[in-house]
Protein backbone atom coordinates (compact mmCIF):
# COMPACT_ATOMS: atom_id res chain seq x y z
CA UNK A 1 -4.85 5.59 -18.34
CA UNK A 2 -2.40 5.67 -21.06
CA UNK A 3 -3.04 3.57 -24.27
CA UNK A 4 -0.47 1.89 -26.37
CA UNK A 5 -0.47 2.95 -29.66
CA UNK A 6 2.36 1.13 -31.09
CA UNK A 7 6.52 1.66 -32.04
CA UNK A 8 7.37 4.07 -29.19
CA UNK A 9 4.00 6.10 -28.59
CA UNK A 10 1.51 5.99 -25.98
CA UNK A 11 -1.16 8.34 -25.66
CA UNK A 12 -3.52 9.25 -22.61
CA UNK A 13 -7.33 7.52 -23.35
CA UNK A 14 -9.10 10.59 -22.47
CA UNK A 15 -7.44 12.24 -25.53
CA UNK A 16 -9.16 9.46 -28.07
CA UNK A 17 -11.79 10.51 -30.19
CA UNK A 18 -11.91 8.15 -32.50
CA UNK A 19 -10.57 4.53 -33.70
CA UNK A 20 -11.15 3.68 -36.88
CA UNK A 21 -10.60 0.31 -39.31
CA UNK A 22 -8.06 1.36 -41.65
CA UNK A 23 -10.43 0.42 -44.58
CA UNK A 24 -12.01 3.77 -43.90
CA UNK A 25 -9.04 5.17 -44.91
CA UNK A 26 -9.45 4.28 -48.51
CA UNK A 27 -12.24 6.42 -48.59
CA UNK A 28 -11.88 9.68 -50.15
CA UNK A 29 -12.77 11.30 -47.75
CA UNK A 30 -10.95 9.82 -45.50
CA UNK A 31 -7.91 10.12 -47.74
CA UNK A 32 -8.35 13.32 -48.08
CA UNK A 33 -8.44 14.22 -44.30
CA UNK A 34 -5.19 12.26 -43.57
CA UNK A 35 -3.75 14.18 -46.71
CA UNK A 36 -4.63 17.59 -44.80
CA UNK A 37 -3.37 16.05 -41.03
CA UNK A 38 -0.24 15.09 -43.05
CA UNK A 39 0.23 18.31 -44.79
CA UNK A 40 -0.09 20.34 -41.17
CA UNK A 41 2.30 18.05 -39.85
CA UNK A 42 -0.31 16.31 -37.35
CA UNK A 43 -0.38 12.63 -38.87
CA UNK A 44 2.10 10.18 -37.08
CA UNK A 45 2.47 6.98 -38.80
CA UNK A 46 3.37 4.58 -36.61
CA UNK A 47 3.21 1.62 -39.15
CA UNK A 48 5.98 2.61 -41.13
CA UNK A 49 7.25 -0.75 -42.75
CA UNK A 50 4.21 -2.70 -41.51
CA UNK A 51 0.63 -3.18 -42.49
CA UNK A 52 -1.87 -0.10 -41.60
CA UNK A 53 -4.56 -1.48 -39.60
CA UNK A 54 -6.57 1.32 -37.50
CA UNK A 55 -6.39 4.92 -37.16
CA UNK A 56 -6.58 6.72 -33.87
CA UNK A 57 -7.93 10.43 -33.69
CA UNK A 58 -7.47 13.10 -31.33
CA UNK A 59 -7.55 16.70 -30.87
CA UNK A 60 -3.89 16.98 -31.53
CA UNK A 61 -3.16 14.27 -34.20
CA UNK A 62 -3.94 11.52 -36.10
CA UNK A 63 -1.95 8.32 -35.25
CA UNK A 64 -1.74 5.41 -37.92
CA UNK A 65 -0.89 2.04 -36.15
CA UNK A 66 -0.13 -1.41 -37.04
CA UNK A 67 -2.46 -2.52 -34.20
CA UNK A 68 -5.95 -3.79 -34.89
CA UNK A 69 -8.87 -1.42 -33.96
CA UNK A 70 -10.38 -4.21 -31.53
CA UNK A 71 -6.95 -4.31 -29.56
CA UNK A 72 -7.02 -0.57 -29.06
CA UNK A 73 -10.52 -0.89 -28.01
CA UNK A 74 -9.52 -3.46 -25.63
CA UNK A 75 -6.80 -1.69 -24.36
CA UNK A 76 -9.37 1.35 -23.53
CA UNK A 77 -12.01 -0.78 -22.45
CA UNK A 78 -9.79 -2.50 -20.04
CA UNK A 79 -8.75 0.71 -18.35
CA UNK A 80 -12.49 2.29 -17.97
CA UNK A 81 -14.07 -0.62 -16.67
CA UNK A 82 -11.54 -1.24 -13.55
């Protein structure tokens, strides 16, 4: 089941860990992770231009997308329950 991420990027659902409300992000914490995922070249920021509204994790990266966190979950839900 892929999942649409936003701009260009879809990612397989299996590979989700995570989706998180970007207000998390404001945490430091938080900042501090995406600060370290930037710095290793593993954040893709897919809201470039638009408003950050959830944050997906995997293994591989961290995705930052202008699409709500209940849309994503949607989108995943839709796929598991069929």
């Amino acid at each position: 089941m892929l999942v649409y991420l936003g701009g260009d990027v879809t990612i397989d659902g299996k590979e989700i860990i995570a989706i998180l409300d970007s207000k998390l992000g404001e945490a430091p914490s938080t900042k501090e992770f995406l600060r370290n995922m930037r710095d290793e070249g593993r954040l893709v920021n897919l809201s470039e231009g638009g408003k950050r509204r959830s944050i997906v994790v995997t293994a591989d990266k961290v995705f930052i997308s202008y699409l709500s966190c209940n849309a994503l979950k949607r989108r995943v839900e839709y796929f598991t329950t069929e």
